[in-house]
N, C-alpha and C. Protein backbone atom coordinates (compact mmCIF):
# COMPACT_ATOMS: atom_id res chain seq x y z
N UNK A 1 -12.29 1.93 -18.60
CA UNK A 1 -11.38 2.82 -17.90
C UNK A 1 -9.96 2.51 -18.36
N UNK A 2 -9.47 3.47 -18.78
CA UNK A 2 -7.83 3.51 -19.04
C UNK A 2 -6.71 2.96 -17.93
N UNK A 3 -6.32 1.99 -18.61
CA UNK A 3 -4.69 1.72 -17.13
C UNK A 3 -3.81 3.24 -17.37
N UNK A 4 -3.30 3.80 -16.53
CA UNK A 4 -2.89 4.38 -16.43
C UNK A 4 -1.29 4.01 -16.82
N UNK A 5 -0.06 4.53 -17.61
CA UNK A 5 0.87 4.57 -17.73
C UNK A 5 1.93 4.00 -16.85
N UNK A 6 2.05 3.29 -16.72
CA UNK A 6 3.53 3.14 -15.28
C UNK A 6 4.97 2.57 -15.94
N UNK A 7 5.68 3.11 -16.12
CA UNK A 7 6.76 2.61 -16.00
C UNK A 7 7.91 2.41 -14.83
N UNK A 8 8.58 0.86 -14.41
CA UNK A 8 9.62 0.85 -13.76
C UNK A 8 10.75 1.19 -13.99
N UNK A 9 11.27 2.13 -12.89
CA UNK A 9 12.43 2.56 -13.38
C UNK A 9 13.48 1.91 -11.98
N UNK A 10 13.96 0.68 -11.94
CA UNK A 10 14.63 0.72 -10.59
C UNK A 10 13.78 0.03 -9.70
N UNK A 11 14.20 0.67 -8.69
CA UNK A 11 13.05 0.77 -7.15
C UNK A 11 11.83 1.76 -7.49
N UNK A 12 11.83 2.48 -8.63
CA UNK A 12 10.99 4.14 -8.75
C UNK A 12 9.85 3.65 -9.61
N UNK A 13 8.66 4.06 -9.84
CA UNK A 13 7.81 4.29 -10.97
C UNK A 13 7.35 5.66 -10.89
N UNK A 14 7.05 5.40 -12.67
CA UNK A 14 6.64 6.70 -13.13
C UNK A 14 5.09 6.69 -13.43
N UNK A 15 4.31 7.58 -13.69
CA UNK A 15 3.89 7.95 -14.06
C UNK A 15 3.30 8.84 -15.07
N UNK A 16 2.41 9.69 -15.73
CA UNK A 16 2.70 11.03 -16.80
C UNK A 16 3.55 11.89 -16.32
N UNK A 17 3.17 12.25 -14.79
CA UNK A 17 3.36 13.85 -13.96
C UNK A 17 4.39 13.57 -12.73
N UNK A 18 4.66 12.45 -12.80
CA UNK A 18 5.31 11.27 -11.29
C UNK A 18 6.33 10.66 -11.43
N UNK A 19 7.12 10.75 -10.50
CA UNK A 19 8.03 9.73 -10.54
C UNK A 19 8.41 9.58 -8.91
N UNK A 20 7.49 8.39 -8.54
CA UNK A 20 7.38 7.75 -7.22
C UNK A 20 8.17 6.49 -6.35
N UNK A 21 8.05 6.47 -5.57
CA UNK A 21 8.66 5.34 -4.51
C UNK A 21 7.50 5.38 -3.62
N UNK A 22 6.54 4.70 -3.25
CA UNK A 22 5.57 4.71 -1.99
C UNK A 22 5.11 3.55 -1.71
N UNK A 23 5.94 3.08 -0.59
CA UNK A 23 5.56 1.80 -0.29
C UNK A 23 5.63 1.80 1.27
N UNK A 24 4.18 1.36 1.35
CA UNK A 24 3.78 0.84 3.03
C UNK A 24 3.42 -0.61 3.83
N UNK A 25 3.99 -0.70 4.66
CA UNK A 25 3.81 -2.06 5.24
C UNK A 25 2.65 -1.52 5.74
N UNK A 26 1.42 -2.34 5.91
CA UNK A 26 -0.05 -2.74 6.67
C UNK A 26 -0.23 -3.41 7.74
N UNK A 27 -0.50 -3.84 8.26
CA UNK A 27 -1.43 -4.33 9.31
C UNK A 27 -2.72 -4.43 9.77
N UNK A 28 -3.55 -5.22 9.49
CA UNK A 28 -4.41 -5.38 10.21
C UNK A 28 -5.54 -7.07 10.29
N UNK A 29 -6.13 -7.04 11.67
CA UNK A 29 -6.65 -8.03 12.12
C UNK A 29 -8.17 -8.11 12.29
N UNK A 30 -8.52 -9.58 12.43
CA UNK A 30 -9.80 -9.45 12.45
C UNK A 30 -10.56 -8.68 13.71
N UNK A 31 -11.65 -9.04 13.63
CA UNK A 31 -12.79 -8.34 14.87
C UNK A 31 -11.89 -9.12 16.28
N UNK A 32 -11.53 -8.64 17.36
CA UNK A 32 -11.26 -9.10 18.57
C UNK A 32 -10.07 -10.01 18.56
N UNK A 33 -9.10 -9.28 17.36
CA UNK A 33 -7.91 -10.80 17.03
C UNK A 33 -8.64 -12.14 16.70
N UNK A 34 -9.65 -12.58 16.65
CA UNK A 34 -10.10 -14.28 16.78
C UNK A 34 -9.05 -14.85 15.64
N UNK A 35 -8.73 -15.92 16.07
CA UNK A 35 -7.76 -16.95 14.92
C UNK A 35 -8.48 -17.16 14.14
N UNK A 36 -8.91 -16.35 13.12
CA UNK A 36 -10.42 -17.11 12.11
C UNK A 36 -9.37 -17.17 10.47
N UNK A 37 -8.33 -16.83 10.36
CA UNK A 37 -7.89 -16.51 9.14
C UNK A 37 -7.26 -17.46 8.91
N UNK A 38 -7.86 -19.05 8.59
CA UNK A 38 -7.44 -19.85 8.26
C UNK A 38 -7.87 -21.01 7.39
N UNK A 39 -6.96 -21.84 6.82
CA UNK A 39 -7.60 -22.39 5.64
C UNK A 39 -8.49 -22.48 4.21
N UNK A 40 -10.13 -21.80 3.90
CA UNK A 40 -10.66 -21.45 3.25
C UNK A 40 -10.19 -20.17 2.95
N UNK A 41 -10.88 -19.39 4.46
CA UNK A 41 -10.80 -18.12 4.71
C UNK A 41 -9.71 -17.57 4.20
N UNK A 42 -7.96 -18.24 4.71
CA UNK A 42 -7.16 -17.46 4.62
C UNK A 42 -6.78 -17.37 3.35
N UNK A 43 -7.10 -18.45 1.97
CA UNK A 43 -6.72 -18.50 0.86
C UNK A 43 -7.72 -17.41 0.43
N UNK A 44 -9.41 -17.32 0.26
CA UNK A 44 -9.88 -16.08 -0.03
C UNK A 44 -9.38 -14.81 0.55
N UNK A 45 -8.92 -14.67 1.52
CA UNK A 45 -8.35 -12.94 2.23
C UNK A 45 -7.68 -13.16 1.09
N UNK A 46 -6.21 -14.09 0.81
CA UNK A 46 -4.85 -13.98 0.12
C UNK A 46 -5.23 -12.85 -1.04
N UNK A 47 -6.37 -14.22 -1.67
CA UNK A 47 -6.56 -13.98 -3.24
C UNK A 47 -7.59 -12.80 -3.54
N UNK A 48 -8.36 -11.99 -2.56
CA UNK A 48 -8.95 -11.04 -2.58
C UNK A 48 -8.44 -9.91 -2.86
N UNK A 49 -6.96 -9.74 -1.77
CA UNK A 49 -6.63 -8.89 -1.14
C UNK A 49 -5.29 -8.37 -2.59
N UNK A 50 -4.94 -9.65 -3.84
CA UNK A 50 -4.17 -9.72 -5.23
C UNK A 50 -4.77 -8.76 -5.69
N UNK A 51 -6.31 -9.15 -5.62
CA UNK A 51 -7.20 -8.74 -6.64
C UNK A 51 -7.58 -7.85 -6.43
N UNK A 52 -7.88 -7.14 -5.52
CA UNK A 52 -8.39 -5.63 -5.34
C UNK A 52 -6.95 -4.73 -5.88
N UNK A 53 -5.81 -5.58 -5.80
CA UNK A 53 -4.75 -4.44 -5.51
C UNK A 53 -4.70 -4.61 -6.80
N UNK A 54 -5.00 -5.28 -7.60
CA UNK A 54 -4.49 -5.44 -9.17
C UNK A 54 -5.06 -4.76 -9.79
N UNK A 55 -7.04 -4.17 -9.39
CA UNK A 55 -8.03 -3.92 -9.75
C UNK A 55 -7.60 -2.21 -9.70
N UNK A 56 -6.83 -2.28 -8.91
CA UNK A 56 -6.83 -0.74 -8.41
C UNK A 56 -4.97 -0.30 -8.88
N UNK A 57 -4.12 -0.81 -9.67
CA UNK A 57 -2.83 -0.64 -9.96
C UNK A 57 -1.92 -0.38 -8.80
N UNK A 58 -2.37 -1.20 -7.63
CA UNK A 58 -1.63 -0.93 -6.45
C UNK A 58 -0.45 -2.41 -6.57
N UNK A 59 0.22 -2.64 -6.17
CA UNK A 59 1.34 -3.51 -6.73
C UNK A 59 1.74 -3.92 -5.17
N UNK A 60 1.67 -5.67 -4.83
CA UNK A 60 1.61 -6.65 -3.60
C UNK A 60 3.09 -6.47 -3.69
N UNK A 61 3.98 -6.11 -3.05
CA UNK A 61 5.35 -6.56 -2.92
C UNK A 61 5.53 -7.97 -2.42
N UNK A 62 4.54 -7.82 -0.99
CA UNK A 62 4.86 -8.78 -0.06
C UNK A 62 3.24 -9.08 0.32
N UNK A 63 2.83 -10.22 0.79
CA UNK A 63 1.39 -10.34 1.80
C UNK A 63 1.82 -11.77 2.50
N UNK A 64 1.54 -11.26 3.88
CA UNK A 64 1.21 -12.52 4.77
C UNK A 64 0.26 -12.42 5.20
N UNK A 65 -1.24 -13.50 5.49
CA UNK A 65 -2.09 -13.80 6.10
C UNK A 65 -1.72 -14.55 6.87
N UNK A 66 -1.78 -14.38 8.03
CA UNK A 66 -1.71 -15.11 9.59
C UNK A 66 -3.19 -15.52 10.18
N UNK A 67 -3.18 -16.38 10.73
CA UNK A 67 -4.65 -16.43 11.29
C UNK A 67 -5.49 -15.41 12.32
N UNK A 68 -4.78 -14.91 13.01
CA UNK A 68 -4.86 -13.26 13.14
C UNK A 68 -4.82 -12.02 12.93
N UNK A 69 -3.96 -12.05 12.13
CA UNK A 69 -3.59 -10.64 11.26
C UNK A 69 -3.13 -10.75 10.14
N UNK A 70 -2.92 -9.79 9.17
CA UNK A 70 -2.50 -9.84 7.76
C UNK A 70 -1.19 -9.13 7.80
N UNK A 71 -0.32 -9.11 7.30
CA UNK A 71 0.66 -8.09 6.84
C UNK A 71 0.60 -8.02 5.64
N UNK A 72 0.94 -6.79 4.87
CA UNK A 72 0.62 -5.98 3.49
C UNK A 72 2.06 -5.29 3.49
N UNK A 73 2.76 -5.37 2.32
CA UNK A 73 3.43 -4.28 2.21
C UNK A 73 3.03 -3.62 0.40
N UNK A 74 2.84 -3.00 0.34
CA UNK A 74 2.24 -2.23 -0.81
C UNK A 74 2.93 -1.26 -1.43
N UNK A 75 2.80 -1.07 -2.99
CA UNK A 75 3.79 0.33 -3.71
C UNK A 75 2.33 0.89 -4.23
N UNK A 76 2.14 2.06 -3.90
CA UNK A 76 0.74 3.02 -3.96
C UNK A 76 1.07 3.80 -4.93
N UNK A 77 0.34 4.29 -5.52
CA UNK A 77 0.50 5.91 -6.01
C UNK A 77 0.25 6.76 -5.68
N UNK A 78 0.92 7.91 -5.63
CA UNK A 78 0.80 9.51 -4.62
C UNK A 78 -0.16 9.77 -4.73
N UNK A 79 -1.40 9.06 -5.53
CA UNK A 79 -2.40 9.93 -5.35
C UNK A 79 -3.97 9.49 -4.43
N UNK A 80 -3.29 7.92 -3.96
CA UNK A 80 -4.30 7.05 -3.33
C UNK A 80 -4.04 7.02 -1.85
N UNK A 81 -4.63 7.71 -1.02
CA UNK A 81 -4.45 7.54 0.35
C UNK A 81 -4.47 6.41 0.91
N UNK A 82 -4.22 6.37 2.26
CA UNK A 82 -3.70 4.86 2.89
C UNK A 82 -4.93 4.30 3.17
N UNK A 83 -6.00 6.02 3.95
CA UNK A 83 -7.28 5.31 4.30
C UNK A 83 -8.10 4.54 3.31
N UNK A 84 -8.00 5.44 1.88
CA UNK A 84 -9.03 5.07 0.95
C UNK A 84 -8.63 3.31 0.93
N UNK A 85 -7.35 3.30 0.49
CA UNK A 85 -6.61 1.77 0.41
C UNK A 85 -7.29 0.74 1.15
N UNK A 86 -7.31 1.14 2.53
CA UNK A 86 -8.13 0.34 4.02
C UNK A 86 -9.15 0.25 3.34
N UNK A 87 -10.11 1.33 3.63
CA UNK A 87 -11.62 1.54 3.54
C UNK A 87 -11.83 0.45 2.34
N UNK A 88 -11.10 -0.08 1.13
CA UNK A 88 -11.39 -0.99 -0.11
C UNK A 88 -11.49 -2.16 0.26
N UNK A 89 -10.14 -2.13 0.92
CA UNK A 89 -9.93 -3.75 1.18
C UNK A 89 -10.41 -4.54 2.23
N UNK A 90 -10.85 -3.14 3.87
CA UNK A 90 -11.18 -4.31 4.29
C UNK A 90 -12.36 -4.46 4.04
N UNK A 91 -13.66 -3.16 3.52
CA UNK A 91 -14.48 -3.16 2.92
C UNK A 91 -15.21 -4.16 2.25
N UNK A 92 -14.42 -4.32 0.89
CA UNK A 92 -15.14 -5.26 0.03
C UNK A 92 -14.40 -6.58 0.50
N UNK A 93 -13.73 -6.92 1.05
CA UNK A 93 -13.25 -8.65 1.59
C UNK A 93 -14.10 -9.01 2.68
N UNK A 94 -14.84 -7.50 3.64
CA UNK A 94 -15.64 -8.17 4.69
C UNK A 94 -16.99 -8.55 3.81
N UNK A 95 -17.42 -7.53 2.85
CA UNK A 95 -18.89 -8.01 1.85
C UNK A 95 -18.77 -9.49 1.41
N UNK A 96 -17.45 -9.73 0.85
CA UNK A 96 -17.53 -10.73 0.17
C UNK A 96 -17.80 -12.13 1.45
N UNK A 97 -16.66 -11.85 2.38
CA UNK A 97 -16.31 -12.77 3.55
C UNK A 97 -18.21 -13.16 3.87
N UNK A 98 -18.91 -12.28 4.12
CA UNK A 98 -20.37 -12.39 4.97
C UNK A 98 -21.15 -13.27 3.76
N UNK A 99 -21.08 -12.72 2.43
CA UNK A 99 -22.32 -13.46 1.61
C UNK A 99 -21.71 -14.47 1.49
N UNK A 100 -20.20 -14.92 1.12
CA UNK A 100 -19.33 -16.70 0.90
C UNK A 100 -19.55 -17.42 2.05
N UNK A 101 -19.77 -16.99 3.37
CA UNK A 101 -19.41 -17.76 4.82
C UNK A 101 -20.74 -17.42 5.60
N UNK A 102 -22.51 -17.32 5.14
CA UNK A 102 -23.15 -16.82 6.11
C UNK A 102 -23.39 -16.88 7.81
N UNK A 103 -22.95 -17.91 7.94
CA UNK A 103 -22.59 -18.40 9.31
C UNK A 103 -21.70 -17.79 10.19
N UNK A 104 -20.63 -16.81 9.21
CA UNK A 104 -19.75 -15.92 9.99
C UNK A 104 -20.84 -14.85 11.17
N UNK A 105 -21.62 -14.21 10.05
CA UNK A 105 -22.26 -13.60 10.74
C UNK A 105 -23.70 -13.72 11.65
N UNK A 106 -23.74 -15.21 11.76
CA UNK A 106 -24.90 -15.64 12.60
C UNK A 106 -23.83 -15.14 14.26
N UNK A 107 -22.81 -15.76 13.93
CA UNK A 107 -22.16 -15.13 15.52
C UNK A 107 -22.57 -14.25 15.89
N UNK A 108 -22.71 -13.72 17.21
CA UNK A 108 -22.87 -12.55 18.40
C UNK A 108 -22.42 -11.24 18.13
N UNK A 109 -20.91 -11.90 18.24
CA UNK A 109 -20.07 -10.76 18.31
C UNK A 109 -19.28 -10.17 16.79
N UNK A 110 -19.96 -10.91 15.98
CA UNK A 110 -18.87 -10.25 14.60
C UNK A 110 -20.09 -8.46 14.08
N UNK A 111 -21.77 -8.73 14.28
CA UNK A 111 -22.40 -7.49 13.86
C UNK A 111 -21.67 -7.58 12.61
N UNK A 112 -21.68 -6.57 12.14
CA UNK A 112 -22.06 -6.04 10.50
C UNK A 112 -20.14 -6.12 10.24
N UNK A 113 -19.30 -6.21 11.17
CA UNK A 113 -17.98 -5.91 10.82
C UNK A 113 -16.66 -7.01 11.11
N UNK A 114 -16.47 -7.01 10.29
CA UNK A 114 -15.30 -8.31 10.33
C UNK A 114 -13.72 -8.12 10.52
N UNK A 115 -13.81 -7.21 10.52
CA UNK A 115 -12.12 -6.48 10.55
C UNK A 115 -12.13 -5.58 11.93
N UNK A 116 -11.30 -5.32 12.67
CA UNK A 116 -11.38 -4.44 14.06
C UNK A 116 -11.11 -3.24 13.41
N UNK A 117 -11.64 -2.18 13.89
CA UNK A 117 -11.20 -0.73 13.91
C UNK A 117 -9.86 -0.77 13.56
N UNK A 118 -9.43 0.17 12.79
CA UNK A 118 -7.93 0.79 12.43
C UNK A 118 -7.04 -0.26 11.61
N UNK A 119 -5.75 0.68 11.76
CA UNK A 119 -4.89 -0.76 10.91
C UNK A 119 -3.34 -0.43 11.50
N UNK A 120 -2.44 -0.37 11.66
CA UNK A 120 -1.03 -0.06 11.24
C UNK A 120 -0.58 0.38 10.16
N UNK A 121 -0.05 1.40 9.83
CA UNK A 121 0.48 1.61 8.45
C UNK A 121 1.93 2.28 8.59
N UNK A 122 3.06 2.08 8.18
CA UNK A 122 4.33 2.57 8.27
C UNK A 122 4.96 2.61 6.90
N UNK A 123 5.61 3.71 6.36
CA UNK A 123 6.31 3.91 5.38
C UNK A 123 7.50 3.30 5.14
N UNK A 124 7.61 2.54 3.57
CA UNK A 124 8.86 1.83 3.92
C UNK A 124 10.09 3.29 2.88
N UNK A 125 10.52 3.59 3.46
CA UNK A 125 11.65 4.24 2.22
C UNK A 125 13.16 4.41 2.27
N UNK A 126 14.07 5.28 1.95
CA UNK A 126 15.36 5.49 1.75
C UNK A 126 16.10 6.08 3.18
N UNK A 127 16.64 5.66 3.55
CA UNK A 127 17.47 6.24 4.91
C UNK A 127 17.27 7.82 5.08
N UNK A 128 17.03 8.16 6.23
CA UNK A 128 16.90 9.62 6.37
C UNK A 128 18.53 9.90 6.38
N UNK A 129 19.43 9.59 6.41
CA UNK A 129 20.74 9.83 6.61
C UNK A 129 21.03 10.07 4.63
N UNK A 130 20.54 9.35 4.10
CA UNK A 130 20.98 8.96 2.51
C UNK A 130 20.00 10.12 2.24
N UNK A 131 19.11 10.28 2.62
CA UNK A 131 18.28 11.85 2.03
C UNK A 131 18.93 12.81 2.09
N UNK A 132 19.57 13.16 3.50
CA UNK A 132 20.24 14.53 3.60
C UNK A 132 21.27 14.90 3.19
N UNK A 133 21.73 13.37 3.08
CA UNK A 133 23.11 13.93 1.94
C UNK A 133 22.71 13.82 0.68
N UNK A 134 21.42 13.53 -0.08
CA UNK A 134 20.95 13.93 -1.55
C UNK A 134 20.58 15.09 -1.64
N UNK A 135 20.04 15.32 -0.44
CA UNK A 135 19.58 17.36 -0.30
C UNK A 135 20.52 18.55 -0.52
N UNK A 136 21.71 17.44 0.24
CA UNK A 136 22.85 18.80 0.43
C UNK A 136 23.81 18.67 -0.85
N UNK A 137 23.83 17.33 -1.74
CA UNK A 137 24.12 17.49 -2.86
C UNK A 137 23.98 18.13 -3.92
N UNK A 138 22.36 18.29 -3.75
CA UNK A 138 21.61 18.75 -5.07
C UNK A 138 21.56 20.21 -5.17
N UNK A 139 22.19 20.48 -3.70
CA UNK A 139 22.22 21.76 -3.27
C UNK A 139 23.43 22.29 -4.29
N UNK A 140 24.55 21.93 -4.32
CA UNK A 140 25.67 21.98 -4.16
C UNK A 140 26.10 21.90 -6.13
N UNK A 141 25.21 20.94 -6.20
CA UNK A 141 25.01 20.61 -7.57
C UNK A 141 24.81 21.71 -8.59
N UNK A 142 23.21 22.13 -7.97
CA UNK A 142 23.07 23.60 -8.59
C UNK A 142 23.35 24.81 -8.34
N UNK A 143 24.33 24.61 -7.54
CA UNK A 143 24.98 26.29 -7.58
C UNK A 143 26.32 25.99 -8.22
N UNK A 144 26.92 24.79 -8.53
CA UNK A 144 27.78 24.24 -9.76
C UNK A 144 27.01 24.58 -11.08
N UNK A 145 26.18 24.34 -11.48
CA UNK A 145 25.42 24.30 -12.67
C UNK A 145 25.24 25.97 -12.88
N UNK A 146 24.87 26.80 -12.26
CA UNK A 146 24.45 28.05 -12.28
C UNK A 146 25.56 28.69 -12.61
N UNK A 147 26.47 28.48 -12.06
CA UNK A 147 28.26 28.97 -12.03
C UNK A 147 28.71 28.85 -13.46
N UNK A 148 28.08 26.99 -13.89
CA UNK A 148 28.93 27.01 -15.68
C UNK A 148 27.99 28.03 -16.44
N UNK A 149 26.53 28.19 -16.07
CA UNK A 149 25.50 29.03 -17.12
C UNK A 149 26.11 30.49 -16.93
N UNK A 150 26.65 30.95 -15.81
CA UNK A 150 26.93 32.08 -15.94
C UNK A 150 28.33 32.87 -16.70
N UNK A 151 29.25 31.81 -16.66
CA UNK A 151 30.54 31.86 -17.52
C UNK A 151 29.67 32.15 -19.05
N UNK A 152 28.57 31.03 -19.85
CA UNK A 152 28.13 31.39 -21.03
C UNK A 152 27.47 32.43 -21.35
N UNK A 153 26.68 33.04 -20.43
CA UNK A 153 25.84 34.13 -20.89
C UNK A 153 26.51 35.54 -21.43
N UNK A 154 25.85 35.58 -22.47
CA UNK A 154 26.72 37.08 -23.59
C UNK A 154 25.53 38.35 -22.53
């Protein structure tokens, strides 16, 4: 499979067809909060959680593993949803977590799932205040630009 093209430009990457900023902070915890994300565990979540994102051209800004919860902040590409993102990671880290640790799942209460329902996800980006004055610029911009094309036209 082909890596796909990326260049940094800045804070921005590109792509062929793209030129993006998408970055989300994460959240999420194990089954019932339990403090289980520690020591072994928390160095495999760490180094899982590199590797899927590396596997997949998703780019770690930031990761904290807590013994309860993880924080993620992530730069995606427009074309990978947040769920699909979830559905990978906590996915294949709970497969891996059950066959490395079988004893996890002799417990009661973990069943087939190691991660709780849902996650947090929040967009990190550019001031909504700094947008609207790029909007009303660009506005402003091209009806400047249109003004010099129309002085040239024979």
């Amino acid at each position: 499979m082909a890596v796909p093209y990326i260049c940094t430009m800045g804070k921005y990457k590109k792509l062929i067809h793209v030129v993006y900023k998408c970055e989300y902070h994460i959240v999420w915890v194990p089954k019932y909060r339990l403090r289980i994300l520690k020591g072994a565990l928390k160095e495999l979540v760490g180094q899982d959680i590199r590797m899927l994102c590396e596997w997949k051209n998703w780019e770690v800004e930031e990761l904290n593993v807590q013994e309860d919860h993880i924080h993620l902040l992530a730069s995606v590409p427009p074309k990978v949803s947040i769920s699909k993102l979830m559905g990978i990671l906590k996915g294949k880290i709970a497969i891996k977590l059950f066959k490395g640790h079988p004893q996890l799942k002799k417990r009661p209460y973990w069943g087939n799932r190691f991660w709780a329902r849902g996650y947090f996800v929040s967009t990190v980006g550019l001031d909504e205040e700094m947008i609207k004055k790029h909007v009303k610029y660009q506005e402003k911009e091209e009806k400047r630009v249109e003004g010099q094309q129309q002085r040239f036209d024979f």
